[in-house]
C-alpha atoms as a PDB file:
ATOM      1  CA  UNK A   1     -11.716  29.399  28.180  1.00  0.00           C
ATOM      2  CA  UNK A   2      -9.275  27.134  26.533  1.00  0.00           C
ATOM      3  CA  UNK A   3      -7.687  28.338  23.249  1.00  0.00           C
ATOM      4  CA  UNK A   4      -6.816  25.865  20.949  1.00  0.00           C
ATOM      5  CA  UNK A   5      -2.958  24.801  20.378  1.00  0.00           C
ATOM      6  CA  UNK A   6      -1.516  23.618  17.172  1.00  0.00           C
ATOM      7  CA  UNK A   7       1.584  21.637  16.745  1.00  0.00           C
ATOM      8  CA  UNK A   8       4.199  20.965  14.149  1.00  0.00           C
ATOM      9  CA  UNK A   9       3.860  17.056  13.828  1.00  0.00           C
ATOM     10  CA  UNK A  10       6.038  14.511  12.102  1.00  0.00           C
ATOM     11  CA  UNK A  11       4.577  12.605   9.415  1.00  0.00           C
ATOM     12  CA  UNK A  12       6.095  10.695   6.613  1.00  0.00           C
ATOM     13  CA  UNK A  13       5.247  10.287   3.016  1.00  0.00           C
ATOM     14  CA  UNK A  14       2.706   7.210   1.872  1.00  0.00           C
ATOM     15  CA  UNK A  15       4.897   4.302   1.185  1.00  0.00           C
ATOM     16  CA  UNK A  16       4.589   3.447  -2.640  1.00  0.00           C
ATOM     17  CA  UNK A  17       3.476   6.547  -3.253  1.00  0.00           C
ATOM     18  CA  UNK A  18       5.459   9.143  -6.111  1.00  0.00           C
ATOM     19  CA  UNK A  19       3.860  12.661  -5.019  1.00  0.00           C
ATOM     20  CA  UNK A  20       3.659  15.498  -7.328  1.00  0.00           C
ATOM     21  CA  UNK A  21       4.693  18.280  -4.271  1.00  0.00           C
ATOM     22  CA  UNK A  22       7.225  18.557  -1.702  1.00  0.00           C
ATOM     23  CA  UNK A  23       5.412  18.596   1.642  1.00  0.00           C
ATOM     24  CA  UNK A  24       7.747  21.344   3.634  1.00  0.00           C
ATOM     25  CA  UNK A  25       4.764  21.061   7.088  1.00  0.00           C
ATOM     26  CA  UNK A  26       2.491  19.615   8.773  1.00  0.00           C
ATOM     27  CA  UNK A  27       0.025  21.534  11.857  1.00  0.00           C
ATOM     28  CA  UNK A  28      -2.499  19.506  13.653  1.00  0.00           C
ATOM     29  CA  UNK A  29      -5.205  21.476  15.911  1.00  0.00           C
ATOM     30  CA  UNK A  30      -5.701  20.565  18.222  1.00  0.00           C
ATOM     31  CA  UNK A  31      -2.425  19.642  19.370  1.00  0.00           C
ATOM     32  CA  UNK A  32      -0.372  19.928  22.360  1.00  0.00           C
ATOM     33  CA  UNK A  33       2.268  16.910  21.749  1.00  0.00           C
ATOM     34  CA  UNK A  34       2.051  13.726  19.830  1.00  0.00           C
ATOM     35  CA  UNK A  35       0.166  11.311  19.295  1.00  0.00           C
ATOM     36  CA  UNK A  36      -2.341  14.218  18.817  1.00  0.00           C
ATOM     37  CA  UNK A  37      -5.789  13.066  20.067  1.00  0.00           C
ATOM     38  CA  UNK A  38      -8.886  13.096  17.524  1.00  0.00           C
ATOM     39  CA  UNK A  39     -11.967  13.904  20.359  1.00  0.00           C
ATOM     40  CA  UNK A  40     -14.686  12.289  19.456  1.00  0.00           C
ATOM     41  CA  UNK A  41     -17.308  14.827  18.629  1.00  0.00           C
ATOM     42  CA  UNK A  42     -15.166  17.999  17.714  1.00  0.00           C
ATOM     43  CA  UNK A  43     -13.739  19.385  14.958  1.00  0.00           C
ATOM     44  CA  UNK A  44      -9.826  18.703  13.712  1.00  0.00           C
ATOM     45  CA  UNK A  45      -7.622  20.931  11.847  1.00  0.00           C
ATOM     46  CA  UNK A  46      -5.110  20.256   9.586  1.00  0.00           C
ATOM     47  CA  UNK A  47      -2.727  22.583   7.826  1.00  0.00           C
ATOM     48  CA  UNK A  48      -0.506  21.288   5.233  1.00  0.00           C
ATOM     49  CA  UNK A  49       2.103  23.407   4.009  1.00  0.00           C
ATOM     50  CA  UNK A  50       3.941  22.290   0.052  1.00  0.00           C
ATOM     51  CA  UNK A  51       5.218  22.785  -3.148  1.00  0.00           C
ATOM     52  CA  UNK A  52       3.352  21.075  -6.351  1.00  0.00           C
ATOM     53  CA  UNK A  53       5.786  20.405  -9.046  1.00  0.00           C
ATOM     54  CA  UNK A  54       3.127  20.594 -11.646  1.00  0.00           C
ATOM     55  CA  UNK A  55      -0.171  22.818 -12.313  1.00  0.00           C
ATOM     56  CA  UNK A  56      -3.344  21.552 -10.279  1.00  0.00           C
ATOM     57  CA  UNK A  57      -6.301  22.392 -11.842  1.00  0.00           C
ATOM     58  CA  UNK A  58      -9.786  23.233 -10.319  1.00  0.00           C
ATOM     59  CA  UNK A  59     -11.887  20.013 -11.170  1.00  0.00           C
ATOM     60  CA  UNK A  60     -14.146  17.610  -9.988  1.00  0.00           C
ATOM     61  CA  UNK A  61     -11.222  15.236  -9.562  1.00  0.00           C
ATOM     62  CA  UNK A  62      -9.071  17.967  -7.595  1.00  0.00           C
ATOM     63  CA  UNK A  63     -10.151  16.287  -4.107  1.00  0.00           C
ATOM     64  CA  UNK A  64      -8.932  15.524  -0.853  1.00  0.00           C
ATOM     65  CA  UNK A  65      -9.319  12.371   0.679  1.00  0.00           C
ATOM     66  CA  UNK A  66      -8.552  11.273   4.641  1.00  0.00           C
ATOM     67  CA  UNK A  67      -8.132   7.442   5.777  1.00  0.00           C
ATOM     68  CA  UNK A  68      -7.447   5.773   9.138  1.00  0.00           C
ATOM     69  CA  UNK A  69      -4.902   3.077   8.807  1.00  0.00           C
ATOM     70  CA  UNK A  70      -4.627   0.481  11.889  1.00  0.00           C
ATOM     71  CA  UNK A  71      -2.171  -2.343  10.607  1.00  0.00           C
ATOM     72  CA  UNK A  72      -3.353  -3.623   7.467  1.00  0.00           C
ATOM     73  CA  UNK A  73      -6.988  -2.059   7.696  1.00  0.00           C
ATOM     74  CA  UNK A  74      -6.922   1.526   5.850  1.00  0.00           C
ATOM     75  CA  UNK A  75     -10.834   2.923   6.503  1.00  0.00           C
ATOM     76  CA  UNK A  76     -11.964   6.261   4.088  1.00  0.00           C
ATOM     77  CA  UNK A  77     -13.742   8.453   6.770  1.00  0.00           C
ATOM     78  CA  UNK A  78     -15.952  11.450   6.285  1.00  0.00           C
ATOM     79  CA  UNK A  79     -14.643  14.845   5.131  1.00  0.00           C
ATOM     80  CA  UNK A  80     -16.579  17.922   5.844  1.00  0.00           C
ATOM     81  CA  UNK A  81     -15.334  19.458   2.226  1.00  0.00           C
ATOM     82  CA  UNK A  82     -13.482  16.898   0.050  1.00  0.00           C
ATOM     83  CA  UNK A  83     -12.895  19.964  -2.993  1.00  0.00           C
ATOM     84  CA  UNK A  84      -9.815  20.855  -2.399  1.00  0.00           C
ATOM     85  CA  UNK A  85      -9.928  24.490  -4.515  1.00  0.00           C
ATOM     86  CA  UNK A  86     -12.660  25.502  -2.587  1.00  0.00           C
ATOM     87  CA  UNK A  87     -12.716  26.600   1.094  1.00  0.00           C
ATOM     88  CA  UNK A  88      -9.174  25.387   1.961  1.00  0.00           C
ATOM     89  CA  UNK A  89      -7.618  28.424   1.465  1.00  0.00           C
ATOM     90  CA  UNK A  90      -6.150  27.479  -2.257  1.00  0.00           C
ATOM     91  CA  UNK A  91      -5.881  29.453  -5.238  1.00  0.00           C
ATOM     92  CA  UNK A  92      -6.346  27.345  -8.113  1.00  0.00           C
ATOM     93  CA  UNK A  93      -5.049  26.434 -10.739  1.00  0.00           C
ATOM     94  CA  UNK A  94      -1.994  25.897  -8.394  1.00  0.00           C
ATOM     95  CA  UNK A  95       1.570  26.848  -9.994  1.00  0.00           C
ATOM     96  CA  UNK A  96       4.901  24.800  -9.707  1.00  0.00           C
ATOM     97  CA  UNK A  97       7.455  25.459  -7.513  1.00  0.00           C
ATOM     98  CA  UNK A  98       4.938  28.103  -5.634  1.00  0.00           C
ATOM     99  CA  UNK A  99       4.841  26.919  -2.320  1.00  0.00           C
ATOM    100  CA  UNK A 100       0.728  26.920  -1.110  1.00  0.00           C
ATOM    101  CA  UNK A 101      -1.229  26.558   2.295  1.00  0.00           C
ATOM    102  CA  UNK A 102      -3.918  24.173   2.911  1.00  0.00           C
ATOM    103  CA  UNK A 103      -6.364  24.025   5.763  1.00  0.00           C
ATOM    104  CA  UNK A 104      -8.658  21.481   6.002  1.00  0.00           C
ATOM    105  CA  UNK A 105     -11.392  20.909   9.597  1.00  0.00           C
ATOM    106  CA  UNK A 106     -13.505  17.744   9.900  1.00  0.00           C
ATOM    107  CA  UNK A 107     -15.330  16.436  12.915  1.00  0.00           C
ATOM    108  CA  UNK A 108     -14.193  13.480  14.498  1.00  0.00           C
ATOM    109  CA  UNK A 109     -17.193  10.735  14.560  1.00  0.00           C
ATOM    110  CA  UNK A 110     -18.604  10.455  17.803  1.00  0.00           C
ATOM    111  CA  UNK A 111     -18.645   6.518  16.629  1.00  0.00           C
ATOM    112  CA  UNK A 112     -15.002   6.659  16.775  1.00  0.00           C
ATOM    113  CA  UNK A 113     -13.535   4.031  19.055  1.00  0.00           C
ATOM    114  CA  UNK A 114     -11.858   5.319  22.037  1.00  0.00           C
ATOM    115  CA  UNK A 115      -8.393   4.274  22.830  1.00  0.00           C
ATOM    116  CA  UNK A 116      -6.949   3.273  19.189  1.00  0.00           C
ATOM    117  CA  UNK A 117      -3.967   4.127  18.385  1.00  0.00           C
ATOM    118  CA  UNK A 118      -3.765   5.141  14.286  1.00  0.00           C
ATOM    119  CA  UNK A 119      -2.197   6.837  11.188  1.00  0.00           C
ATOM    120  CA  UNK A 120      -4.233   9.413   9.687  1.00  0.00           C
ATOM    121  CA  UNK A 121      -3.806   9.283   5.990  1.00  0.00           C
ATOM    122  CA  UNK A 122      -4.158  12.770   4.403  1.00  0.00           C
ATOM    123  CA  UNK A 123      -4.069  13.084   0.534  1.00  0.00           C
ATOM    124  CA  UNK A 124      -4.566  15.450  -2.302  1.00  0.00           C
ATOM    125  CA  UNK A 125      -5.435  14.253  -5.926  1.00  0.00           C
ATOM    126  CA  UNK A 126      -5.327  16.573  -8.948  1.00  0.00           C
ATOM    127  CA  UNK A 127      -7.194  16.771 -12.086  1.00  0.00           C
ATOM    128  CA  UNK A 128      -5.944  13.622 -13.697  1.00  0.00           C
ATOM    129  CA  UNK A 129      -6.441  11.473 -10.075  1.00  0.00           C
ATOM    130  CA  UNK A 130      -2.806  11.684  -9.801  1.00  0.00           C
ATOM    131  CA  UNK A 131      -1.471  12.009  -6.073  1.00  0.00           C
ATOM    132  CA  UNK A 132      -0.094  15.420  -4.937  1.00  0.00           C
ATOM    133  CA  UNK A 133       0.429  14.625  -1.986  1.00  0.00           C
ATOM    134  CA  UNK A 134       0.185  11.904   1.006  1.00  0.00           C
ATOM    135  CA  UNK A 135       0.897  11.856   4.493  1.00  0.00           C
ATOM    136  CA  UNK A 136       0.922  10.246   7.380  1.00  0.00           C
ATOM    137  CA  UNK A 137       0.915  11.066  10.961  1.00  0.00           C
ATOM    138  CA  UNK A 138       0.385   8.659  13.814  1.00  0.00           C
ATOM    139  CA  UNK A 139      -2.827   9.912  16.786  1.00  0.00           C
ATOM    140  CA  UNK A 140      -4.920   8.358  18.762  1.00  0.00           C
ATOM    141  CA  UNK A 141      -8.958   8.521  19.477  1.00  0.00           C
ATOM    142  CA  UNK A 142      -9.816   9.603  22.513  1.00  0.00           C
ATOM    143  CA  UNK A 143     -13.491  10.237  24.203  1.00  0.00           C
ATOM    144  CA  UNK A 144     -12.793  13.907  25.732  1.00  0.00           C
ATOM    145  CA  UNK A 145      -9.382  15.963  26.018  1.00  0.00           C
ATOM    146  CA  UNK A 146      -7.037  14.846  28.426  1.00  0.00           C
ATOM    147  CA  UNK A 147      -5.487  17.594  31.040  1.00  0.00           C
ATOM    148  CA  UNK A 148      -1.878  18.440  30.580  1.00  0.00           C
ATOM    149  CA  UNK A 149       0.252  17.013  33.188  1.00  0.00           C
ATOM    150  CA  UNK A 150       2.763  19.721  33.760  1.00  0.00           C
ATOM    151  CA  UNK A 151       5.219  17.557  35.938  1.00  0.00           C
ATOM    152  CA  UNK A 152       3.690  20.266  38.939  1.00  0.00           C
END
């Protein structure tokens, strides 16, 4: 049996975005090295690690949201639980300058198209729909995971 890896990516702010939170980390599972593949058909973890600067509030508006960006195209794909105060690990109403943990798993479509190269777009939106955080990170579809080659 295979246990699943995570990795430390690298991802960058949205452009023309003003976040309310410092994002300190970003874990994909998963992940053995970058691009990390999305399988098609099996679930993907993310675990963002940051610091609001303001209080988020439990609401209806408090949501997460997740976008594939290819060039110009940005595409809003499913979620398993878009609520971010509820089964993502977070405590709200979230404090400032108390740095928080969140973990969110979705299933890649199996009607993803293998072979694309992508950003995911990751983002948090508080009470008043005001951004607390978006990032990027650049991955790639693929149809079934890909053995390691280990130079061997």
């Amino acid at each position: 049996m295979q246990l699943a890896t995570s990795k430390k990516v690298v991802f960058q702010n949205c452009p023309g975005v003003t976040p309310k939170s410092w994002v300190q980390a970003v874990d994909i599972s998963p992940c053995k090295r970058e691009p990390c593949p999305y399988i098609r058909g099996k679930n993907l973890t993310y675990t963002i690690t940051f610091t609001p600067n303001e209080v988020v509030e439990d609401s209806e508006n408090t949501h997460l949201q997740f976008f594939a960006v290819v060039g110009a195209i940005k595409k809003q794909m499913p979620m398993g639980n878009p609520v971010a105060c509820k089964d993502h690990g977070l405590s709200c109403p979230l404090k400032p300058n108390i740095t928080v943990t969140l973990t969110s798993t979705s299933l890649v479509p199996k009607s993803s198209p293998p072979g694309i190269y992508f950003k995911a777009q990751l983002d948090m939106l508080d009470q008043k729909k005001k951004m607390v955080f978006c990032i990027r990170t650049y991955d790639v579809v693929r149809l079934e995971e890909e053995e390691e080659d280990d130079g061997y």
